[in-house]
C-alpha atoms as a PDB file:
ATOM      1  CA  UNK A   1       2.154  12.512  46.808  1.00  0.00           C
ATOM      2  CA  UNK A   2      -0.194  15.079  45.546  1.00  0.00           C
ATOM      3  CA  UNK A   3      -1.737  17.148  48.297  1.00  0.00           C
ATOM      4  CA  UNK A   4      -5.627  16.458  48.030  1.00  0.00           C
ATOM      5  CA  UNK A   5      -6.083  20.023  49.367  1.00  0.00           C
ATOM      6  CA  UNK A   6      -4.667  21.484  46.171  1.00  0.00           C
ATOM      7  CA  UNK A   7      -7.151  19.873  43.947  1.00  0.00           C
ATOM      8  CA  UNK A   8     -10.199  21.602  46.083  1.00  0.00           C
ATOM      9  CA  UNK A   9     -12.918  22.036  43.245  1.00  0.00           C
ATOM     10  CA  UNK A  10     -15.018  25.997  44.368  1.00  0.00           C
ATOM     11  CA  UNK A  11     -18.115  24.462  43.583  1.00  0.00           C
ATOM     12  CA  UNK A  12     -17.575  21.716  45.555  1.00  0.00           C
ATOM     13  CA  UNK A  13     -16.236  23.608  48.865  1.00  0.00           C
ATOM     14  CA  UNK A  14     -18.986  26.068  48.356  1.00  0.00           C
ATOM     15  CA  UNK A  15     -21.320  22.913  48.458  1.00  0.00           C
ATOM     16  CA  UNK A  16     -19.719  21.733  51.695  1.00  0.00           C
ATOM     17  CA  UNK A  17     -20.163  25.333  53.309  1.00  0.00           C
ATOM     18  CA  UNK A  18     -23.550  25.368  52.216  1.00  0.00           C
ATOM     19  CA  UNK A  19     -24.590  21.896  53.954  1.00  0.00           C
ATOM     20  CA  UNK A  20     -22.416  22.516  56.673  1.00  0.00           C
ATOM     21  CA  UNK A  21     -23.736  25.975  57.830  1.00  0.00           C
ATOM     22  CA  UNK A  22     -27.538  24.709  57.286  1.00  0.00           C
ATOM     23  CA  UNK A  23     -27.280  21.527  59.207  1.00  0.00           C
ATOM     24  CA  UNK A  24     -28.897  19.949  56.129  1.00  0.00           C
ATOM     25  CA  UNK A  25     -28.808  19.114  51.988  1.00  0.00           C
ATOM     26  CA  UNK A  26     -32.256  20.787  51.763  1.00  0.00           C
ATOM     27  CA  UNK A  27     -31.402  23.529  53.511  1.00  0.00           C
ATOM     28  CA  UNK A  28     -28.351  24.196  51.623  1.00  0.00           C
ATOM     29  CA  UNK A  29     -29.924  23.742  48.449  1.00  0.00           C
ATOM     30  CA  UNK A  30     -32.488  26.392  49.183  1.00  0.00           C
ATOM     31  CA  UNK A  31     -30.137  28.847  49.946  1.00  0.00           C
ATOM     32  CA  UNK A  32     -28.316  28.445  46.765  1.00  0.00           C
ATOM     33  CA  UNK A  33     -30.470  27.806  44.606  1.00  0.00           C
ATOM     34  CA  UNK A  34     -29.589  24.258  43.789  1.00  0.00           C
ATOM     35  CA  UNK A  35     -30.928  20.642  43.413  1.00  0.00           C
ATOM     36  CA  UNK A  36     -30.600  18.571  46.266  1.00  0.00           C
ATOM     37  CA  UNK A  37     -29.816  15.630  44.368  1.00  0.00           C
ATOM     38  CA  UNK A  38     -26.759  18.051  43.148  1.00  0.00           C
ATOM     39  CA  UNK A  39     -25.652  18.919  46.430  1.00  0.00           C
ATOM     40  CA  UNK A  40     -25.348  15.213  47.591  1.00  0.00           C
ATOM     41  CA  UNK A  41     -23.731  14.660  44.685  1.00  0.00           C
ATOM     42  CA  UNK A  42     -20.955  17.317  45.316  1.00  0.00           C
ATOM     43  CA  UNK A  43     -20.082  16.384  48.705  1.00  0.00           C
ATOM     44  CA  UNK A  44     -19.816  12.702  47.801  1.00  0.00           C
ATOM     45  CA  UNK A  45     -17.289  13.779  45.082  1.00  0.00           C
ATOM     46  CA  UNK A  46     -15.596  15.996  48.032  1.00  0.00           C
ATOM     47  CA  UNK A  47     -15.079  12.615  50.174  1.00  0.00           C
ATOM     48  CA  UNK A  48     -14.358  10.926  47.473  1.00  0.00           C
ATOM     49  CA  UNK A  49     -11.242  13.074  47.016  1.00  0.00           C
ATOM     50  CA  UNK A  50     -10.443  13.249  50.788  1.00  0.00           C
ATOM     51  CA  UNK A  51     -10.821  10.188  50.857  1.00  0.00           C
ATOM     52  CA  UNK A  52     -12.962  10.437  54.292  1.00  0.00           C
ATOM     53  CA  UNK A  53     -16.280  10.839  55.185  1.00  0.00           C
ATOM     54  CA  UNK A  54     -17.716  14.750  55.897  1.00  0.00           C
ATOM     55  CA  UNK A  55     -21.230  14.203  57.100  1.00  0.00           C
ATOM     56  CA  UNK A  56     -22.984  12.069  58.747  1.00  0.00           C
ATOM     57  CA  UNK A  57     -26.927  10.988  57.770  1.00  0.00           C
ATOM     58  CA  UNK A  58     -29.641  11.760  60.344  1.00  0.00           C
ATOM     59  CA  UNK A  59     -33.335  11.637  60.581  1.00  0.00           C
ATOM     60  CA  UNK A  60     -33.246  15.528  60.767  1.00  0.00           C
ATOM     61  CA  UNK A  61     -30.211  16.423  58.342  1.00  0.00           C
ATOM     62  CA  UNK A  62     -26.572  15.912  58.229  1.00  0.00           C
ATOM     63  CA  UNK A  63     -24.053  15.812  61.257  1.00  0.00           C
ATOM     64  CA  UNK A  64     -20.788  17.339  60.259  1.00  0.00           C
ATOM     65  CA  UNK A  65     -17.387  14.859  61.170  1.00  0.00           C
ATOM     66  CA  UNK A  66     -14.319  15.318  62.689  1.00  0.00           C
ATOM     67  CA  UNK A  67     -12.602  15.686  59.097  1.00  0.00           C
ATOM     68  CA  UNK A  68     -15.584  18.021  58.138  1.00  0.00           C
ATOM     69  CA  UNK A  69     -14.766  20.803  61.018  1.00  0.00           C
ATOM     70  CA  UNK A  70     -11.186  20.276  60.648  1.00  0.00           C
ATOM     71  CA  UNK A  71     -11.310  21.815  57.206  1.00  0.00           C
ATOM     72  CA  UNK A  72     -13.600  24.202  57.782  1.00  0.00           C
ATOM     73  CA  UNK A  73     -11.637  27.087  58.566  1.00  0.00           C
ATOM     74  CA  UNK A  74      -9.658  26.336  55.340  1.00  0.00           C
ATOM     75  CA  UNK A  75     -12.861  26.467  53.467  1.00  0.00           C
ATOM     76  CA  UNK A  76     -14.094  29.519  54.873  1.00  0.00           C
ATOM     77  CA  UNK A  77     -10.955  31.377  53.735  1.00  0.00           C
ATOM     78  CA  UNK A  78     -11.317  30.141  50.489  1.00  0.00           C
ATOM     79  CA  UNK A  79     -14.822  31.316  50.296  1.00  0.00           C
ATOM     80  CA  UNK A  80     -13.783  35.208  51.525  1.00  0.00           C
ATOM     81  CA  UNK A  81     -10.802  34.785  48.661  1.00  0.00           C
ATOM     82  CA  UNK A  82     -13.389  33.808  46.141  1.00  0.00           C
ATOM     83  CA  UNK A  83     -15.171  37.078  47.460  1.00  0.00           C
ATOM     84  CA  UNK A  84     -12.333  39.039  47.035  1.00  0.00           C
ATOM     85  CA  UNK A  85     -11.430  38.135  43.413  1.00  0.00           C
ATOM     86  CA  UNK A  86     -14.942  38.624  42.914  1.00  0.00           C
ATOM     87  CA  UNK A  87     -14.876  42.008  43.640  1.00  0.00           C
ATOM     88  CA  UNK A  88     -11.799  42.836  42.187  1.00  0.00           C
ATOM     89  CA  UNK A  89     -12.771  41.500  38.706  1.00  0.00           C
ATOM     90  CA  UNK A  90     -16.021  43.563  38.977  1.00  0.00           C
ATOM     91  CA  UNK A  91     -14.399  46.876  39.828  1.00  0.00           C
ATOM     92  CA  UNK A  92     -11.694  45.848  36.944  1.00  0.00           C
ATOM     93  CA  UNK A  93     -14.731  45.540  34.819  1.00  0.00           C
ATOM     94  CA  UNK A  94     -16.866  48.415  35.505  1.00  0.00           C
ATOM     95  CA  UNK A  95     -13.795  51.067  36.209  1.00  0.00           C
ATOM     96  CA  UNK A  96     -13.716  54.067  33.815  1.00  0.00           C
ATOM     97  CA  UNK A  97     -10.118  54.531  34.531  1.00  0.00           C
ATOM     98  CA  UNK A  98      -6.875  53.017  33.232  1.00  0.00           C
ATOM     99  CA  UNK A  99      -4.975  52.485  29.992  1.00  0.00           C
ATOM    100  CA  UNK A 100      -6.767  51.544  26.627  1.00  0.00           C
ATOM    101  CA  UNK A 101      -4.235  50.334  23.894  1.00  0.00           C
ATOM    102  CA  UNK A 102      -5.733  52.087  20.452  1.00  0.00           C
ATOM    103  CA  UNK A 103      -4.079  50.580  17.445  1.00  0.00           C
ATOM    104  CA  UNK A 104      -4.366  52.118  13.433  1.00  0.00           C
ATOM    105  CA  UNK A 105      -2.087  52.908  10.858  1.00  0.00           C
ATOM    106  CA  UNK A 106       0.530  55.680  10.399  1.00  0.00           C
ATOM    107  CA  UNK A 107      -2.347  58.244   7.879  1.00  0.00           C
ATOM    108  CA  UNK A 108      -5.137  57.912  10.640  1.00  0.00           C
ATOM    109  CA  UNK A 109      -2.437  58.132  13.519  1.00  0.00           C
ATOM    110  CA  UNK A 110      -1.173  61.344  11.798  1.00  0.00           C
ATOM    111  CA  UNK A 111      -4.269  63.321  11.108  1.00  0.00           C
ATOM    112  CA  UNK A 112      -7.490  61.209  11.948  1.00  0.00           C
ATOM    113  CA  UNK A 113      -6.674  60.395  15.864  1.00  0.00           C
ATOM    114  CA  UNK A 114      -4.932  63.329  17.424  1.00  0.00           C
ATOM    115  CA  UNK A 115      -7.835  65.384  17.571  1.00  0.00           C
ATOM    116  CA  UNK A 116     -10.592  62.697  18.582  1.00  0.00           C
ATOM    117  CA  UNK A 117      -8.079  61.892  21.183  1.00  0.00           C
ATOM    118  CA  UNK A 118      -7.412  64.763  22.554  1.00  0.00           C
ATOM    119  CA  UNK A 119     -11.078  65.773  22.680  1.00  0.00           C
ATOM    120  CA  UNK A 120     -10.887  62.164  24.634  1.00  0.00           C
ATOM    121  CA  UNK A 121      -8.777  63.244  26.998  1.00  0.00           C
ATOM    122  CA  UNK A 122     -10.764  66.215  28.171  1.00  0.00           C
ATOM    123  CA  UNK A 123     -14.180  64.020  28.301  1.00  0.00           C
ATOM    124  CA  UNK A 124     -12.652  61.301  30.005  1.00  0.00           C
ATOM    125  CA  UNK A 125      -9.427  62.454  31.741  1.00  0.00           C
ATOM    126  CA  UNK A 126      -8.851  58.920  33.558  1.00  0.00           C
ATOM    127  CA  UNK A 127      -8.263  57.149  30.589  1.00  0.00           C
ATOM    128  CA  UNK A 128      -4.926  56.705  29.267  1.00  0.00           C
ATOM    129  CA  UNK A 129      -4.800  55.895  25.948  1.00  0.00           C
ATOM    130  CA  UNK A 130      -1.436  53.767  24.209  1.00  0.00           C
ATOM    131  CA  UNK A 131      -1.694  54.606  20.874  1.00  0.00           C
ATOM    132  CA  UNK A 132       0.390  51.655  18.526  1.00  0.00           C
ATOM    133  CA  UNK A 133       0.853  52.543  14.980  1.00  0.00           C
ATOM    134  CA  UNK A 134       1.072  49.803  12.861  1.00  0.00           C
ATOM    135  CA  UNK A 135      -0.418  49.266   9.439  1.00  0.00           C
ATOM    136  CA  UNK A 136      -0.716  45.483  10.561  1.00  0.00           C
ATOM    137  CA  UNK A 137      -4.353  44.115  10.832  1.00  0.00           C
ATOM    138  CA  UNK A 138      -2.855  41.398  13.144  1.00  0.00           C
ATOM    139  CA  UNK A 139      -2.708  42.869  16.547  1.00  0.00           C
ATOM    140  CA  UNK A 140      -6.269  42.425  18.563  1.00  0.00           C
ATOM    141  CA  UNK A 141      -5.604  38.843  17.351  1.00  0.00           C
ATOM    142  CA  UNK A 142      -2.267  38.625  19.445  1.00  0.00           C
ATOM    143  CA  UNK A 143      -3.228  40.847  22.045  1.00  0.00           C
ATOM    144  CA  UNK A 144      -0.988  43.750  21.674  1.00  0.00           C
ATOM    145  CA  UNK A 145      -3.961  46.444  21.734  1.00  0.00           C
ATOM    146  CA  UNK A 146      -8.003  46.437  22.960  1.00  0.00           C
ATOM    147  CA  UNK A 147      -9.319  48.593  20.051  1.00  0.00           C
ATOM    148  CA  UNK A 148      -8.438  48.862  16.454  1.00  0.00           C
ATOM    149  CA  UNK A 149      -9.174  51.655  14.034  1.00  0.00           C
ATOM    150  CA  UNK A 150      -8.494  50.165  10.522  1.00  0.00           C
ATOM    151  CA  UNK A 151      -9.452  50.771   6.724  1.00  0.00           C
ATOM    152  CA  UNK A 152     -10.062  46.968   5.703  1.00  0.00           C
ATOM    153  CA  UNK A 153     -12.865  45.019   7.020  1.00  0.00           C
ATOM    154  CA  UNK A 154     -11.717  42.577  10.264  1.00  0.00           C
ATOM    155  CA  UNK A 155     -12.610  39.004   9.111  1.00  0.00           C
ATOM    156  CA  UNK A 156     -11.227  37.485  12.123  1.00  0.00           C
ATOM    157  CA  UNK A 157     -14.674  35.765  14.072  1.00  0.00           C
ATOM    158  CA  UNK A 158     -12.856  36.309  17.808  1.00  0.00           C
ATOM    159  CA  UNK A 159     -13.179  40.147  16.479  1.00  0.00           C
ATOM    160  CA  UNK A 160     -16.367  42.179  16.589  1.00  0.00           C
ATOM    161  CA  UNK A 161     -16.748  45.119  13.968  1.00  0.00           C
ATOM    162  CA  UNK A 162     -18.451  48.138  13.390  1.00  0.00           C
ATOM    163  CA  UNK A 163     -18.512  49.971  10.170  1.00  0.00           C
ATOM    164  CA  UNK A 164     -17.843  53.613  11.255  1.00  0.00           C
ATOM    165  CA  UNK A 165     -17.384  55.779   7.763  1.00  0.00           C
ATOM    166  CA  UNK A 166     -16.307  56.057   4.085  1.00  0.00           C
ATOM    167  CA  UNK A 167     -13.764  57.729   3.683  1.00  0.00           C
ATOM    168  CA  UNK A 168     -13.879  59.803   0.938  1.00  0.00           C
ATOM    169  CA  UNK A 169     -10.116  59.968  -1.331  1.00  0.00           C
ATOM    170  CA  UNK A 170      -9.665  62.971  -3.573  1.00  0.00           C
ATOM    171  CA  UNK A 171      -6.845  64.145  -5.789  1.00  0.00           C
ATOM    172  CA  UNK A 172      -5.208  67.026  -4.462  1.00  0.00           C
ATOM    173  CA  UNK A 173      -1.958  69.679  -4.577  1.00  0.00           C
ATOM    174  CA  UNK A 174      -0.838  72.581  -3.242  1.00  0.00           C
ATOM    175  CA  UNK A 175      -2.183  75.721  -4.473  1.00  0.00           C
ATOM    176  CA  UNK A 176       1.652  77.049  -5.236  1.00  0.00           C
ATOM    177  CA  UNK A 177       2.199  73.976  -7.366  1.00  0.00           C
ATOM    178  CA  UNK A 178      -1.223  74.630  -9.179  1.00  0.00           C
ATOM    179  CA  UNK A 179      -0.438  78.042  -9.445  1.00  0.00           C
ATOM    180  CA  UNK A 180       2.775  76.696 -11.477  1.00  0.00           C
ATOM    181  CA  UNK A 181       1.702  73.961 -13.578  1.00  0.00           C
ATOM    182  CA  UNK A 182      -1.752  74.416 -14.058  1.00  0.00           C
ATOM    183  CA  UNK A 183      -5.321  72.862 -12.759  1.00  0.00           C
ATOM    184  CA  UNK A 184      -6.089  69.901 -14.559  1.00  0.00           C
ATOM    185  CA  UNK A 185      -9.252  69.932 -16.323  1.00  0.00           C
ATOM    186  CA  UNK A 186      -9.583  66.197 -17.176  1.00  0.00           C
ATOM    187  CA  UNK A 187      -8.424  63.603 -15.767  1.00  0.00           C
ATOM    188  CA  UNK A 188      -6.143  62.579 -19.103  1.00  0.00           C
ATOM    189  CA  UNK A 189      -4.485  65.741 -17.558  1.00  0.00           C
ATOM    190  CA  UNK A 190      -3.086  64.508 -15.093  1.00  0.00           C
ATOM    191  CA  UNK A 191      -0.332  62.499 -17.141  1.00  0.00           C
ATOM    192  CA  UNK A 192       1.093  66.356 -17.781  1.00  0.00           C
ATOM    193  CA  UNK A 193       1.619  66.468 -14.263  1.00  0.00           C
ATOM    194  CA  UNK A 194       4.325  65.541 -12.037  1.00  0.00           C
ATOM    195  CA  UNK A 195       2.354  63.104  -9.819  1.00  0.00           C
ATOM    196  CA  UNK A 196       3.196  61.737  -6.366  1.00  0.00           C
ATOM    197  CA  UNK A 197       2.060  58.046  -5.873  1.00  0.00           C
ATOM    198  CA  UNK A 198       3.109  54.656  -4.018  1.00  0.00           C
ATOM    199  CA  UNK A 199       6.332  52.517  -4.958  1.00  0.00           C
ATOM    200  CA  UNK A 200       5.751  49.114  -4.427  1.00  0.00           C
ATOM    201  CA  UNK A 201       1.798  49.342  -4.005  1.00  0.00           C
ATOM    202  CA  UNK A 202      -0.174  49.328  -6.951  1.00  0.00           C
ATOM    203  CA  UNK A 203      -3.215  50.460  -5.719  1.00  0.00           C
ATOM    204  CA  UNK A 204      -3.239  54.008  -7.643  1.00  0.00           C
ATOM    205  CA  UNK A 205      -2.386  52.169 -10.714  1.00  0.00           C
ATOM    206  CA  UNK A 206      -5.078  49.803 -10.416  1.00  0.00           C
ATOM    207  CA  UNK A 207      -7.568  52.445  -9.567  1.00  0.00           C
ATOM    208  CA  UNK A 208      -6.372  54.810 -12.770  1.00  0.00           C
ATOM    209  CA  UNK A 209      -6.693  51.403 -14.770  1.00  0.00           C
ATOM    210  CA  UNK A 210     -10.493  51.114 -13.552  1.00  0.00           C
ATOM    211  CA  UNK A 211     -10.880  54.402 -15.721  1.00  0.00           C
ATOM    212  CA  UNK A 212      -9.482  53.371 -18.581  1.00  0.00           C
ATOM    213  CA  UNK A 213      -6.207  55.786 -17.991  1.00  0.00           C
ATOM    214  CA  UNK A 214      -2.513  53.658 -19.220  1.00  0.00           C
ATOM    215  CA  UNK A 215      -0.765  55.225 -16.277  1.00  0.00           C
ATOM    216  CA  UNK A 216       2.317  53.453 -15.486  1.00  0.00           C
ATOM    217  CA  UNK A 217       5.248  53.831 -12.221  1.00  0.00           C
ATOM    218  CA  UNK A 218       7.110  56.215 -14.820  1.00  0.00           C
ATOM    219  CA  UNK A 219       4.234  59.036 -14.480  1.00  0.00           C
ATOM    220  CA  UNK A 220       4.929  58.951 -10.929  1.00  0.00           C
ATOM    221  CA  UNK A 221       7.706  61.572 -10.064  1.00  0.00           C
ATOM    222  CA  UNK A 222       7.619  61.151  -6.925  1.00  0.00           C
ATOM    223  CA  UNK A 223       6.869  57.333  -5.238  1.00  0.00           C
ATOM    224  CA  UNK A 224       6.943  56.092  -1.973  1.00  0.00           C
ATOM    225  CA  UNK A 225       4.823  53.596   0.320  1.00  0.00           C
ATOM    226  CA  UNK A 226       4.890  55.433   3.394  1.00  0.00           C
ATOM    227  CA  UNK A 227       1.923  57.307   3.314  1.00  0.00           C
ATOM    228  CA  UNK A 228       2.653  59.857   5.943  1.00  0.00           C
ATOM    229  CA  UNK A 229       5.982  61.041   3.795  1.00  0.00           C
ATOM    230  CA  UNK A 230       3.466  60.733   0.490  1.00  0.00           C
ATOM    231  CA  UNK A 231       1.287  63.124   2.636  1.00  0.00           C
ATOM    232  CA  UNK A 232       3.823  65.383   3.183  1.00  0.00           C
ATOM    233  CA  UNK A 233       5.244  65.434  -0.233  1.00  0.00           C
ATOM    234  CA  UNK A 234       1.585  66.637  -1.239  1.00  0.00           C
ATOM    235  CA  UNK A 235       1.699  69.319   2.128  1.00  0.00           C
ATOM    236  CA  UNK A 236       5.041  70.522   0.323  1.00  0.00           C
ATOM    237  CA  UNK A 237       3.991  70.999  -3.389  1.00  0.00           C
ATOM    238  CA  UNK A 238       6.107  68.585  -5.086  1.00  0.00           C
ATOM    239  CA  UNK A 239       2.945  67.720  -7.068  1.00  0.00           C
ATOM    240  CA  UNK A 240      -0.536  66.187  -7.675  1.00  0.00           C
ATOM    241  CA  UNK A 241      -1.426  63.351  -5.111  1.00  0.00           C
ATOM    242  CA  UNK A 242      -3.947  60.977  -3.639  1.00  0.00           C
ATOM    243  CA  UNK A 243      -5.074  60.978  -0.005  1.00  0.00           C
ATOM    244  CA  UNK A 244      -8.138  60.710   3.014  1.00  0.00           C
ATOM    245  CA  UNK A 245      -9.948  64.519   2.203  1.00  0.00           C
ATOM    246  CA  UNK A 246     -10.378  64.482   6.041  1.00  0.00           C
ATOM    247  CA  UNK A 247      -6.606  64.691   5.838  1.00  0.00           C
ATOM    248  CA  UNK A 248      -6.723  68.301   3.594  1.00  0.00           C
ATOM    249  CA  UNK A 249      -7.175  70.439   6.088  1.00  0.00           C
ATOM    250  CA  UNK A 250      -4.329  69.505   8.473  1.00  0.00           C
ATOM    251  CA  UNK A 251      -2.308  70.757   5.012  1.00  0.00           C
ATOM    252  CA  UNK A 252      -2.881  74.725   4.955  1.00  0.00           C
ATOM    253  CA  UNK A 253      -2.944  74.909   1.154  1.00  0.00           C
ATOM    254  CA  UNK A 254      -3.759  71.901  -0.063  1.00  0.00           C
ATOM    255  CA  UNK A 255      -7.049  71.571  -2.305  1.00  0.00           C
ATOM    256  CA  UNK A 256      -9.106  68.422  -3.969  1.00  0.00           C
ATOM    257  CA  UNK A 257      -9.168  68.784  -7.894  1.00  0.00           C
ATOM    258  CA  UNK A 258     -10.606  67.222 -10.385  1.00  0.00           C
ATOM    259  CA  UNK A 259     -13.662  66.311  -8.444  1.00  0.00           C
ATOM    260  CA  UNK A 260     -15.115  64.153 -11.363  1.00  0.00           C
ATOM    261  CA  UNK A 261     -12.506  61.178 -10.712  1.00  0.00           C
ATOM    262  CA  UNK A 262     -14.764  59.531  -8.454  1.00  0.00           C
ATOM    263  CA  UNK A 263     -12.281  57.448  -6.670  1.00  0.00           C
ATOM    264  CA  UNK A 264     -14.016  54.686  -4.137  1.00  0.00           C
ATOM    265  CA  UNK A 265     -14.243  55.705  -0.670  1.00  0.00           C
ATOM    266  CA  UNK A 266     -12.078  53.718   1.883  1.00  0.00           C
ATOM    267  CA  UNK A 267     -13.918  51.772   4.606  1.00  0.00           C
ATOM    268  CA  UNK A 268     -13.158  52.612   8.375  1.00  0.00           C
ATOM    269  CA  UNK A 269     -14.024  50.368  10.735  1.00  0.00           C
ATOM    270  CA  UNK A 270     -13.254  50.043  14.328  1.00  0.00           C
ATOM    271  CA  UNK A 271     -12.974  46.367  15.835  1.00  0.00           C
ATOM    272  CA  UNK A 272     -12.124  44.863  19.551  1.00  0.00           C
ATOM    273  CA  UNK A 273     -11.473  41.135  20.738  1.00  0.00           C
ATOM    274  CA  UNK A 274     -14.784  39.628  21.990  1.00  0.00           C
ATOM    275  CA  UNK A 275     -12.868  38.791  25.483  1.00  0.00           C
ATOM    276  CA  UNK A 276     -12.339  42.536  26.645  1.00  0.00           C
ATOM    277  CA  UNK A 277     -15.358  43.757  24.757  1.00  0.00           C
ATOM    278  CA  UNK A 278     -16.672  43.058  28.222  1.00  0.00           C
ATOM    279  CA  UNK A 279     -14.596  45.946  29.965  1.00  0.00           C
ATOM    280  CA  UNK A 280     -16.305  49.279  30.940  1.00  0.00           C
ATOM    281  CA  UNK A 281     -13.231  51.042  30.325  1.00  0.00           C
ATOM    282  CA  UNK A 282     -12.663  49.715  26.824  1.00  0.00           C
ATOM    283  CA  UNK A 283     -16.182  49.906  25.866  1.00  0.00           C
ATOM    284  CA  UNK A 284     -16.609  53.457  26.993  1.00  0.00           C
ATOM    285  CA  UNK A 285     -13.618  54.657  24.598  1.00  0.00           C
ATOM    286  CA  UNK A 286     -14.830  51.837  22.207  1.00  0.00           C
ATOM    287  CA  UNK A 287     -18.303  54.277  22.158  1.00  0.00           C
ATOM    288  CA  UNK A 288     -16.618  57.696  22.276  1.00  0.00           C
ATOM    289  CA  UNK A 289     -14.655  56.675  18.969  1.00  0.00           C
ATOM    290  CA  UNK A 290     -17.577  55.204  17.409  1.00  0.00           C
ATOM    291  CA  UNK A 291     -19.340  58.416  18.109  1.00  0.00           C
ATOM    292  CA  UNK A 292     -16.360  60.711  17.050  1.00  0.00           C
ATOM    293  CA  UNK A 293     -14.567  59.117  13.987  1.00  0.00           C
ATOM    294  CA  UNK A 294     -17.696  59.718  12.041  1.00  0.00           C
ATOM    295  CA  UNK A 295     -17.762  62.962  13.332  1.00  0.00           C
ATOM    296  CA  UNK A 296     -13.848  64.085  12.486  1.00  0.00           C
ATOM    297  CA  UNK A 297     -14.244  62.766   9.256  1.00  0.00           C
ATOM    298  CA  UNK A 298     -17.290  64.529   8.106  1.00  0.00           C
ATOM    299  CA  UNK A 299     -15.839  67.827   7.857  1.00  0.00           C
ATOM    300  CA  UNK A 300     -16.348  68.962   4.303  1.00  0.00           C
ATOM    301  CA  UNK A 301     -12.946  69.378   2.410  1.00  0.00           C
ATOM    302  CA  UNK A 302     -12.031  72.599   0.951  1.00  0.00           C
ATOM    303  CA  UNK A 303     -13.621  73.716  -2.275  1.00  0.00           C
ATOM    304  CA  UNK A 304     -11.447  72.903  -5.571  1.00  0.00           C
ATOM    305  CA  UNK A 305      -9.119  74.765  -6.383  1.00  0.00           C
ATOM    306  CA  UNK A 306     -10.132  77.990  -9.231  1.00  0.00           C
ATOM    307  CA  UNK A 307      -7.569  79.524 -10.351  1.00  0.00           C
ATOM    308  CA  UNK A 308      -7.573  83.418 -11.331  1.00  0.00           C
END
């Protein structure tokens, strides 16, 4: 048989310590702040489940039972547990130390986060920060970080967003491959070029067929999808590529041309699940990125490249 103990509703025991310490339902009530009527009600509910009688009705108040004193000491330690996790949860909430989980993908884990982060570390040298690189938009939704740093909106309604930048994308090369094959003027150019794009993701394609340029995979000598290795490629001189201008000046050498292109800047946004938006620890790094990102990315990229 189901011990009646185990299904104790809080609000109900802390009804029963109220009446019982104030000798009365009036008395309790005004010390909690409560309706009498909602009072009597609890501690009929309370017998109900006890199946016993806890007070008895006099002129001046109630008169606590047998059954009423002989759980008493039970209740009393569940009111100084209820304390307890009280207390725990609010220094859990308002601490300013501890891990934060900081998801983005593999380009702003390269060269956008390391430096906000380790400026981070030095403002706010309790936090720990996990950072989980993952170009999947998926992960405040099953838990697996607090804070997300990503380049497409979060449509998700348990999320809450905040538009941090644009992100401006340039065309850009090495000055040794410029050097060797020429700046491009125009962007028709660029088809002279040995260019450095995605494999399986069309998005350069579609944004060259926005301008009216018929550039196909076969101008692309060199294609893959991982952008930190198409990054690289750029970094090395292999050719003329896309990518973040924030990202230029991690590349000693690397320049923007053909300014004119006018590619559309990338969103950045930063988003956290409503349930630990409540956390002073993950709201204070939620604030220091939403300060910094903006910041970082602001830097001006270097001037085009002129050749002699």
């Amino acid at each position: 048989m189901t011990d009646p103990l185990a299904r104790f509703d809080w609000t109900l025991v802390r009804s029963f310590l109220a009446v019982l310490d104030a000798g009365s339902l009036m008395g309790a009530a005004r010390r909690l702040g409560a309706q009498q009527p909602t009072l009597s009600r609890h501690i009929a509910e309370l017998e109900a489940q006890l199946k016993t009688p806890l007070f008895e009705r006099t002129g001046r108040g109630v008169v606590p039972t047998a059954a009423a004193l002989a759980i008493a000491d039970a209740a009393r330690e569940m009111a100084d547990g209820a304390q307890s996790l009280s207390r725990a949860l609010a220094r859990n909430r308002d601490t300013t130390a501890g891990t934060v989980r900081v998801t983005t993908s593999q380009v702003a884990a390269a060269w956008l986060l390391p430096p906000v982060l380790a400026a981070l570390q030095v403002a706010e040298p309790g936090v720990q920060i996990e950072l989980v690189v993952s170009n999947e938009v998926t992960n405040l939704l099953r838990r697996e970080a607090d804070i997300a740093v990503r380049m497409v909106r979060p449509t998700q309604a348990s999320l809450l967003a905040r538009k941090l930048a644009d992100l401006s994308i340039v065309a850009c090369a090495h000055r040794g491959y410029l050097a060797r094959a020429g700046t491009p003027r125009e962007p028709m150019e660029l088809l002279q070029h040995r260019l450095i794009g995605f494999d399986r993701d069309d998005a350069i394609l579609r944004g060259f067929g926005q301008m009216g340029l018929p550039v196909t995979p076969a101008h692309f000598a060199l294609r893959t999808d991982d952008q930190v290795a198409n990054g690289q490629l750029i970094a090395a001189g292999a050719g003329i590529g896309f990518a973040a201008a924030y990202a230029l000046r991690h590349w000693p050498g690397v320049v923007p041309v053909l300014p004119q292109l006018g590619i559309p800047a990338m969103p950045c946004w930063l988003a956290v699940h409503r349930e630990v938006q409540g956390s002073r620890l993950v709201r204070r790094v939620w604030d220091y990125l939403a300060e910094a990102i903006p910041r970082e990315v602001g830097c001006l990229p270097p001037e085009p490249f002129k050749p002699s």
